[in-house]
C-alpha atoms as a PDB file:
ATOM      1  CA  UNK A   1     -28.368 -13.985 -31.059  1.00  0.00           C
ATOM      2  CA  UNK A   2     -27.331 -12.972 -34.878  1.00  0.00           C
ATOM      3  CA  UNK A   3     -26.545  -9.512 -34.747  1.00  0.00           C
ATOM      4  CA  UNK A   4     -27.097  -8.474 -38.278  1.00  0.00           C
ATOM      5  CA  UNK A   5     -30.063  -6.527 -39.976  1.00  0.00           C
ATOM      6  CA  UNK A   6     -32.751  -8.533 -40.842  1.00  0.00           C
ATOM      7  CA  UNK A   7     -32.151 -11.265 -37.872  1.00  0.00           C
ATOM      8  CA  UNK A   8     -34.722 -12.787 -35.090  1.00  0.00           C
ATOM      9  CA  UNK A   9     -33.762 -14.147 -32.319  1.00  0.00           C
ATOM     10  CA  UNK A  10     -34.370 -18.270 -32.732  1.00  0.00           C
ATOM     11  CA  UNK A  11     -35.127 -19.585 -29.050  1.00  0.00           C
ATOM     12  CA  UNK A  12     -34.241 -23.852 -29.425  1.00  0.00           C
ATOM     13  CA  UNK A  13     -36.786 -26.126 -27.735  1.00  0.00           C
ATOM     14  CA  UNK A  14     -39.620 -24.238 -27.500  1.00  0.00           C
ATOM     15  CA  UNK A  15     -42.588 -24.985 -30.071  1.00  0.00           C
ATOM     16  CA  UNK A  16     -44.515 -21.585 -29.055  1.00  0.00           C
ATOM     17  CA  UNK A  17     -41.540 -19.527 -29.117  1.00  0.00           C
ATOM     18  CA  UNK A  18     -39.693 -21.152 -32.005  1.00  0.00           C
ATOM     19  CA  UNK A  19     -43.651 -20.267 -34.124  1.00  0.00           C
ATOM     20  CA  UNK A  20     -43.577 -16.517 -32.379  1.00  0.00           C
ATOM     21  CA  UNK A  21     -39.598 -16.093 -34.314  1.00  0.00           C
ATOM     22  CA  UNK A  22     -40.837 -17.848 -37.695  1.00  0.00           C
ATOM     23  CA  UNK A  23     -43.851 -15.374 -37.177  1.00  0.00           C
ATOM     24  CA  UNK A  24     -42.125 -12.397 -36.366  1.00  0.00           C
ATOM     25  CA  UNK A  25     -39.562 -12.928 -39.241  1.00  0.00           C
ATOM     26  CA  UNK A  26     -42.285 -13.486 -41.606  1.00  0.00           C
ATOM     27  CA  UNK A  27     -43.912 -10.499 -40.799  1.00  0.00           C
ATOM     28  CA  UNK A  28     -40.778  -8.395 -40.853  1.00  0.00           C
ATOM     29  CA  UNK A  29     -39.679  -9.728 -44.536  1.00  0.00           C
ATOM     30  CA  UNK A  30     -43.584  -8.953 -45.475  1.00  0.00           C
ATOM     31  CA  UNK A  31     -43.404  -5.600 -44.097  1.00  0.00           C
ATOM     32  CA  UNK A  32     -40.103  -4.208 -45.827  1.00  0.00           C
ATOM     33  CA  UNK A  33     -38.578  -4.439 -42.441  1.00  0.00           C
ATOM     34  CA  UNK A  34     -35.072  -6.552 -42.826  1.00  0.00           C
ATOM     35  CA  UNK A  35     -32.768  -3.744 -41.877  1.00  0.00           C
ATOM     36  CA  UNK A  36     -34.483  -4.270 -38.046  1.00  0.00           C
ATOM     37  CA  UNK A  37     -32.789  -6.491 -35.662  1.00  0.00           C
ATOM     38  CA  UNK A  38     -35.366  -8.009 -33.557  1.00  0.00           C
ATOM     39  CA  UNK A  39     -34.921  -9.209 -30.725  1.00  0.00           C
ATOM     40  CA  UNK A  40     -37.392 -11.790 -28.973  1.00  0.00           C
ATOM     41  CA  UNK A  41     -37.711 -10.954 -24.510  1.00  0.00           C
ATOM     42  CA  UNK A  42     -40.441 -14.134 -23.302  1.00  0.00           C
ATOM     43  CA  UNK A  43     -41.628 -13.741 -20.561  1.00  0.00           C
ATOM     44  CA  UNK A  44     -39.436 -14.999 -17.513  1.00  0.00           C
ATOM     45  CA  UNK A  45     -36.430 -12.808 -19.352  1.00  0.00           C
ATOM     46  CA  UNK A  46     -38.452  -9.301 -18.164  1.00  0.00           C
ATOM     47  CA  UNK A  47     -40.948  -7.796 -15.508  1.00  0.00           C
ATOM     48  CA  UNK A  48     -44.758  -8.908 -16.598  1.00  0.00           C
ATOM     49  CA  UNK A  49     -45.614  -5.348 -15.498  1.00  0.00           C
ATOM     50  CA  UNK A  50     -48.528  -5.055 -18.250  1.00  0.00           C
ATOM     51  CA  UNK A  51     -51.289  -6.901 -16.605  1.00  0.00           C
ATOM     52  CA  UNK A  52     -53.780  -8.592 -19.852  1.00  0.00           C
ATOM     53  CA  UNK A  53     -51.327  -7.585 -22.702  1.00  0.00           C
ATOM     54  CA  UNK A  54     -50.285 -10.393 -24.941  1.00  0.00           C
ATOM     55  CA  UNK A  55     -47.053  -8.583 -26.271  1.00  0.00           C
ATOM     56  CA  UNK A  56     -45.089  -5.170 -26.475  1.00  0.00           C
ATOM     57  CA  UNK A  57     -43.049  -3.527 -28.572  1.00  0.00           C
ATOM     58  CA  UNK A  58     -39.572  -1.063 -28.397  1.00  0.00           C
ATOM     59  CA  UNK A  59     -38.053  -0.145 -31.450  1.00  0.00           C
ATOM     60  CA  UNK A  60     -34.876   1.843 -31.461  1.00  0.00           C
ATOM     61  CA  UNK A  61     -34.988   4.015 -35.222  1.00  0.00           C
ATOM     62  CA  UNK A  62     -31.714   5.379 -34.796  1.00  0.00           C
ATOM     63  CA  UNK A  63     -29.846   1.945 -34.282  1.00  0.00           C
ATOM     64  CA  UNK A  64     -32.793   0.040 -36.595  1.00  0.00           C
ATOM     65  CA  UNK A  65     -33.399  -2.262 -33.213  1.00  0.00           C
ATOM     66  CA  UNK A  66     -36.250  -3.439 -31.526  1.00  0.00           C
ATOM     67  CA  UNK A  67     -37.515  -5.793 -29.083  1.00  0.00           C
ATOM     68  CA  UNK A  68     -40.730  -7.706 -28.567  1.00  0.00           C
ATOM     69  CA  UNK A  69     -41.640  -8.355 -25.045  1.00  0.00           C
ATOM     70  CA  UNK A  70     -43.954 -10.964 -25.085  1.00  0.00           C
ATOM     71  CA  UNK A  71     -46.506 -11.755 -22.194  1.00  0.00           C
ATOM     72  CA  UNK A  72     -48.504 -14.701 -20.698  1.00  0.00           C
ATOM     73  CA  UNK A  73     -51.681 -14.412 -22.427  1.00  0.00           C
ATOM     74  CA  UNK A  74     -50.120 -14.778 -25.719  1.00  0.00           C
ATOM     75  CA  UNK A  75     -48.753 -18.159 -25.188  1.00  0.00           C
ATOM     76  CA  UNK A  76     -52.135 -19.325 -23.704  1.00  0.00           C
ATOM     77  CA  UNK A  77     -53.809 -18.116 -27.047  1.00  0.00           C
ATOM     78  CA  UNK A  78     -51.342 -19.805 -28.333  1.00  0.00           C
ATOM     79  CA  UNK A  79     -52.223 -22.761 -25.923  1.00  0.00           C
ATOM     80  CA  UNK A  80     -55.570 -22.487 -27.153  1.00  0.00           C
ATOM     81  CA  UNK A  81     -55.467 -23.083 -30.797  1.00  0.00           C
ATOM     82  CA  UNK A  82     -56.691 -19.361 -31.311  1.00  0.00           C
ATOM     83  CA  UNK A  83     -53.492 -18.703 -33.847  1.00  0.00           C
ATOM     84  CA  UNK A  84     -55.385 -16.014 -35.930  1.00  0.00           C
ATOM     85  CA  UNK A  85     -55.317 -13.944 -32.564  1.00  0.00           C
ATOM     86  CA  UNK A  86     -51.744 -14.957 -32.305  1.00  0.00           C
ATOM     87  CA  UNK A  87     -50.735 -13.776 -35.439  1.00  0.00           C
ATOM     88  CA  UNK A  88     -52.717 -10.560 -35.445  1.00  0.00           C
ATOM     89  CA  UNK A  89     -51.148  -9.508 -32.019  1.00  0.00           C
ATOM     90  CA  UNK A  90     -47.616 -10.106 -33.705  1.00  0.00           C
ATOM     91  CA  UNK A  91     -48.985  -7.894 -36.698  1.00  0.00           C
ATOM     92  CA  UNK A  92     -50.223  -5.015 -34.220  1.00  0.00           C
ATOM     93  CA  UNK A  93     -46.702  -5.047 -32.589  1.00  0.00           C
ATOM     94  CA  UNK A  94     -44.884  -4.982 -35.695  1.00  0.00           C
ATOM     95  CA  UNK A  95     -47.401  -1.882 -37.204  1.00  0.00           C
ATOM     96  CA  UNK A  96     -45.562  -0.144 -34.125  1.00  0.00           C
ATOM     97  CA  UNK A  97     -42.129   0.018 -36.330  1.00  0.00           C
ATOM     98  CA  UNK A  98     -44.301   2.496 -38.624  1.00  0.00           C
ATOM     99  CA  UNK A  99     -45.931   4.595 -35.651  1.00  0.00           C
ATOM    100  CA  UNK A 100     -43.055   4.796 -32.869  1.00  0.00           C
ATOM    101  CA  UNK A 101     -41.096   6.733 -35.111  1.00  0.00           C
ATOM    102  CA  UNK A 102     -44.483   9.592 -36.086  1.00  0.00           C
ATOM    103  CA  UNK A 103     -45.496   9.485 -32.540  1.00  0.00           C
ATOM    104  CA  UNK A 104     -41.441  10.068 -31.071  1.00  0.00           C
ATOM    105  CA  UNK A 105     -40.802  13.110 -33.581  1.00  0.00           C
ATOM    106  CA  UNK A 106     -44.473  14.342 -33.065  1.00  0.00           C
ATOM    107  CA  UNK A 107     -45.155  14.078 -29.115  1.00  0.00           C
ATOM    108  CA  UNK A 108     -42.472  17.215 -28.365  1.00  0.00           C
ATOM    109  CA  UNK A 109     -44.998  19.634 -29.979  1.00  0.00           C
ATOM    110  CA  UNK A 110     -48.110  18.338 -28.238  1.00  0.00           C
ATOM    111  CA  UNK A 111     -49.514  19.777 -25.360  1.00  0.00           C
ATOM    112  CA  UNK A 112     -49.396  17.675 -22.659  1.00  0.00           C
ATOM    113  CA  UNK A 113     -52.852  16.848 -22.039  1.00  0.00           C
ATOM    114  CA  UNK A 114     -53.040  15.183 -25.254  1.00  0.00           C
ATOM    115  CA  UNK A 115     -50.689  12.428 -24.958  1.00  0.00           C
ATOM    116  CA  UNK A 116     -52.958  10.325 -23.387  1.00  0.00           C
ATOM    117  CA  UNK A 117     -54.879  10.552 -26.574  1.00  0.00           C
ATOM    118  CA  UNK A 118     -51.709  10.190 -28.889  1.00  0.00           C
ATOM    119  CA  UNK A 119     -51.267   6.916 -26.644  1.00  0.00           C
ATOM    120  CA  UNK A 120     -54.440   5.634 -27.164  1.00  0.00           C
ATOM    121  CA  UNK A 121     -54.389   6.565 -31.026  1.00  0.00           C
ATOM    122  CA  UNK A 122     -50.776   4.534 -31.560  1.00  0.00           C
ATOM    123  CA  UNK A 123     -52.371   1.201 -29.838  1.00  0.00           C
ATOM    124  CA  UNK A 124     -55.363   1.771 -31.751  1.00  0.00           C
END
């Protein structure tokens, strides 16, 4: 994997996963977002532990890192032609490099009954 800002992980051999990088990275140059490293988990590299989600996101601010779990039902979409889904999945993952950092500064001074809403607002 290249290390430096501004890199996605390319995975060789693999025409989903090899359109999920070109996608990510040309979301990433779209969104001002170069000085990320991304880095690219499918899914036999991780736990499938969120049952019907197509992808995830975990971006690090303070190291400018992040990974993008992705999940089975985003390669069948893929599978299935439906690459306007695809894409706007992808999009919806990378919005997350604008809320993680609101919601991580602003969940210490909310109570804690609300964070189930603050959850459901950020994957809104």
């Amino acid at each position: 994997m290249d290390n430096t800002p501004g890199s996605v992980n390319i995975i060789p051999g693999n025409d989903y996963l090899t359109w999920v990088n070109k996608t990510l990275r040309e979301f990433q140059t779209r969104l001002n977002l170069l000085h990320y490293e991304i880095e690219v988990q499918p899914p036999e590299t991780h736990d499938c532990k969120y049952d019907g989600v197509a992808a995830s996101a975990w971006i690090d601010t303070a190291y400018l890192r992040a990974i993008i779990s992705l999940y089975p039902p985003l390669e069948e979409y893929y599978k299935e032609n439906k690459i306007d889904y695809c894409r706007k999945i992808l999009l919806h993952e990378m919005c997350h490099f604008f809320t993680s950092p609101l919601q991580e500064y602003a969940s210490p001074g909310i109570p804690k009954n609300a964070h189930t809403f603050l959850d459901q607002l950020s994957e809104s």
